[in-house]
N, C-alpha and C. Protein backbone atom coordinates (compact mmCIF):
# COMPACT_ATOMS: atom_id res chain seq x y z
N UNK A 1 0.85 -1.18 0.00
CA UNK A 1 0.00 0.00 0.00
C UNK A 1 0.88 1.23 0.00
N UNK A 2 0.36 2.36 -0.80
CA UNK A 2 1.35 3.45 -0.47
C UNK A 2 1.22 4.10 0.94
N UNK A 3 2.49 5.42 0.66
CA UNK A 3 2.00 5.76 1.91
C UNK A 3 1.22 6.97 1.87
N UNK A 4 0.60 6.95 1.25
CA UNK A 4 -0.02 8.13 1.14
C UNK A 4 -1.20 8.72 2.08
N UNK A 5 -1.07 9.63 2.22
CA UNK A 5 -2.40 10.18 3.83
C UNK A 5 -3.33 9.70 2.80
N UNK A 6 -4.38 9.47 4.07
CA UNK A 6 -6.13 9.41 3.47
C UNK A 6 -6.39 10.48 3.49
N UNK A 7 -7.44 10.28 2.58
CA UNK A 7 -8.42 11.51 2.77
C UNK A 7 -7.86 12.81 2.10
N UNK A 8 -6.01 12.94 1.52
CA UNK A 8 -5.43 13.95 0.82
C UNK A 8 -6.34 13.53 -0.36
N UNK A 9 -6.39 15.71 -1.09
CA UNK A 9 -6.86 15.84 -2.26
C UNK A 9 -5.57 14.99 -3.37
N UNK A 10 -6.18 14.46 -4.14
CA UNK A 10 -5.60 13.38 -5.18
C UNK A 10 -4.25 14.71 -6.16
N UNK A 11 -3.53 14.32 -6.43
CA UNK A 11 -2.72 15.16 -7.62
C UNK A 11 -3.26 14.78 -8.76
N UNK A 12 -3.85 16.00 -9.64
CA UNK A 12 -4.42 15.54 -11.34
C UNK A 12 -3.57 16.36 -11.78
N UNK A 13 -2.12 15.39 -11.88
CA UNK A 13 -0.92 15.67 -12.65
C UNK A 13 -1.53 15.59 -14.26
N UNK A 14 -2.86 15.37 -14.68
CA UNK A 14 -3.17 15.22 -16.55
C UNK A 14 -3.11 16.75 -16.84
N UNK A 15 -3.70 17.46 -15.94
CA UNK A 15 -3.99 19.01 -16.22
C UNK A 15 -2.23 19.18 -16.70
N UNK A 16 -1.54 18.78 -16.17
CA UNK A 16 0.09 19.33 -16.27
C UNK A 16 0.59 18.58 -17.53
N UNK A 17 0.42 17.39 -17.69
CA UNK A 17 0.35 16.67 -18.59
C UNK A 17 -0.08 16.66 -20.37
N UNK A 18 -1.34 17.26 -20.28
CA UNK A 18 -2.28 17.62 -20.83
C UNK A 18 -1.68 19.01 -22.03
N UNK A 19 -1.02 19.52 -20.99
CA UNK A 19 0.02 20.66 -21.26
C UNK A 19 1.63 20.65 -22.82
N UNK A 20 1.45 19.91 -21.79
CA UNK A 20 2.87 19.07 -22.38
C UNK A 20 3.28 19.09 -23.93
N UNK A 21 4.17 19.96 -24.43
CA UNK A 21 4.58 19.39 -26.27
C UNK A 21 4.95 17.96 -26.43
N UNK A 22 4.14 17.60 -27.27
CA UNK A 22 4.53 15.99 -27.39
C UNK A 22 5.50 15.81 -28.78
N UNK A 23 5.72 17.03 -29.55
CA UNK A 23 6.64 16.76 -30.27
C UNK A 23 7.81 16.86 -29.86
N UNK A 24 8.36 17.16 -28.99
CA UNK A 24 9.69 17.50 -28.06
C UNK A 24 9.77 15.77 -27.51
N UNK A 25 9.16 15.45 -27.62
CA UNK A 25 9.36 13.35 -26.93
C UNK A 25 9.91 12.78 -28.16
N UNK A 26 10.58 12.17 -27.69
CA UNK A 26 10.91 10.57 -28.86
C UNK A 26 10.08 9.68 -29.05
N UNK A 27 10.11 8.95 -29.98
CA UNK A 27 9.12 7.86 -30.09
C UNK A 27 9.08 7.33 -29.04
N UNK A 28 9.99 6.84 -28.41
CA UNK A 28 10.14 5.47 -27.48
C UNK A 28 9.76 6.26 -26.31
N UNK A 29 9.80 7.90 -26.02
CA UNK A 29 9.06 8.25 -24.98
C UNK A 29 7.86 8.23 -24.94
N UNK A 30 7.30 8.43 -25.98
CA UNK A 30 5.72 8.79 -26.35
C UNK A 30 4.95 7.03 -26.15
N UNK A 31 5.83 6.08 -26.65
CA UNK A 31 5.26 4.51 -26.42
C UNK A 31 5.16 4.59 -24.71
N UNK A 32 6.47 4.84 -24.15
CA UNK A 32 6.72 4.54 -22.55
C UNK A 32 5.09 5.98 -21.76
N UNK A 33 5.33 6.55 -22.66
CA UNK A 33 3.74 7.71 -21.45
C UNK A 33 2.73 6.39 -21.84
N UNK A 34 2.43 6.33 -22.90
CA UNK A 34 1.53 5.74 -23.45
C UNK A 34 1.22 4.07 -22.68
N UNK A 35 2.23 3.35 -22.39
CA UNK A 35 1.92 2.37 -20.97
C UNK A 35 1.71 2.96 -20.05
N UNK A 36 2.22 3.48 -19.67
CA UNK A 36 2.18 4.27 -18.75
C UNK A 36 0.77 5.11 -18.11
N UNK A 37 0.46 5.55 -18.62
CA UNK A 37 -1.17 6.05 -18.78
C UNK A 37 -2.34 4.92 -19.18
N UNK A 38 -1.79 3.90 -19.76
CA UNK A 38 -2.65 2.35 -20.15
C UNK A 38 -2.87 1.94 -18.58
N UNK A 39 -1.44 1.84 -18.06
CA UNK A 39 -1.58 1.28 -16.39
C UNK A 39 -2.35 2.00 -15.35
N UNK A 40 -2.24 3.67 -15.82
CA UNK A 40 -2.83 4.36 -14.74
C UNK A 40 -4.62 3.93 -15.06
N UNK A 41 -4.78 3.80 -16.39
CA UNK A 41 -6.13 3.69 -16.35
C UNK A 41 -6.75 2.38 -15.87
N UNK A 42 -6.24 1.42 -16.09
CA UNK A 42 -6.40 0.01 -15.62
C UNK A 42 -6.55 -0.09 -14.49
N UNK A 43 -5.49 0.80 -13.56
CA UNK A 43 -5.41 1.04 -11.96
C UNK A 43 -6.78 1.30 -11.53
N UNK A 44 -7.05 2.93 -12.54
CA UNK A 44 -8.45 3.11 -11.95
C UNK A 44 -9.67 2.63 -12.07
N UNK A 45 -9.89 1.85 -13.29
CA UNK A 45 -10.95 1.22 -13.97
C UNK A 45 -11.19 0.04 -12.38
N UNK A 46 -10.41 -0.20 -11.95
CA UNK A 46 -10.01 -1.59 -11.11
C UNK A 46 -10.35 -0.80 -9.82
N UNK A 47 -10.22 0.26 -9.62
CA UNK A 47 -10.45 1.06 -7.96
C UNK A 47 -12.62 1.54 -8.55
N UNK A 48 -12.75 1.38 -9.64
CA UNK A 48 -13.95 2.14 -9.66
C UNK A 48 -14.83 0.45 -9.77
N UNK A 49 -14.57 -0.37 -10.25
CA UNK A 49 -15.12 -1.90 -9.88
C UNK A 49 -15.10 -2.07 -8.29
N UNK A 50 -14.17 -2.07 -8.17
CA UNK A 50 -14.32 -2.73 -6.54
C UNK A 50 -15.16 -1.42 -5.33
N UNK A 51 -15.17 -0.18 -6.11
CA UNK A 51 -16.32 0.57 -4.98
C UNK A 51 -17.42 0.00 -5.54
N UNK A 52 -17.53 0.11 -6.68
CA UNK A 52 -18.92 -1.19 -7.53
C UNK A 52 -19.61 -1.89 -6.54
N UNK A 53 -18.43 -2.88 -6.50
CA UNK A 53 -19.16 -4.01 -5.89
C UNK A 53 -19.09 -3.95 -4.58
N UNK A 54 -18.40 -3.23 -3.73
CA UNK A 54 -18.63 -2.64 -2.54
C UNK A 54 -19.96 -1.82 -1.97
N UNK A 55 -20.02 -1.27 -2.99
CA UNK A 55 -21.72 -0.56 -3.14
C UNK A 55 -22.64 -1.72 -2.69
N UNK A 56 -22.42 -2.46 -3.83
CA UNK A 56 -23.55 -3.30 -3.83
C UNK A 56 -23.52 -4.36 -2.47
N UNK A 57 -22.70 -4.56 -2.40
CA UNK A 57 -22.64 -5.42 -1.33
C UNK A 57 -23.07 -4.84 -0.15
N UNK A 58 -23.26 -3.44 0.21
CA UNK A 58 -23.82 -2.68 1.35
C UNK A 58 -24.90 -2.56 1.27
N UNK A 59 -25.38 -2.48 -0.28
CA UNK A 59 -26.81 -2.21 -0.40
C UNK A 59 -27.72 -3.43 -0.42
N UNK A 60 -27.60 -5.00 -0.53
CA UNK A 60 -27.64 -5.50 0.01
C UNK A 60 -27.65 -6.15 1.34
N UNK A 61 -26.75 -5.89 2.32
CA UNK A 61 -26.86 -5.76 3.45
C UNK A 61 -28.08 -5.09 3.98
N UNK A 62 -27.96 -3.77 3.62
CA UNK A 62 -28.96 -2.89 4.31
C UNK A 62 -30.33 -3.05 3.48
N UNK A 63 -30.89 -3.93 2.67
CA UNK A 63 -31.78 -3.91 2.06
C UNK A 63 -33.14 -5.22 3.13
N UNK A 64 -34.07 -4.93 3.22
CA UNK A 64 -34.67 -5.40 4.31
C UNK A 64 -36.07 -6.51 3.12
């Protein structure tokens, strides 16, 4: 787990990113963001499933 505090506002390093000349990169940099950003999304796709089913599983619980 990192160590990161709870509850800190998240860094949306894309705004900075977003920014960025991408003709100033090399190919092989532009492939390496490009995993790179594949992983970050996978990360989150995978944190927004499991509140998913966390949801559901509460709402269940509490469902009478």
């Amino acid at each position: 787990m990192d160590d990161e505090p709870l509850n800190e506002k998240p860094d949306m390093t894309l705004k900075y990113l977003a920014k960025q000349d991408l003709y100033a990169l090399s190919v092989g940099d532009l492939d390496e963001r490009i995993e790179n950003l594949k992983a970050e999304i996978s990360r989150c796709e995978a944190a927004k499933e499991d509140r998913g089913s966390t949801r559901d599983e509460a709402e269940k619980l509490f469902k009478f």
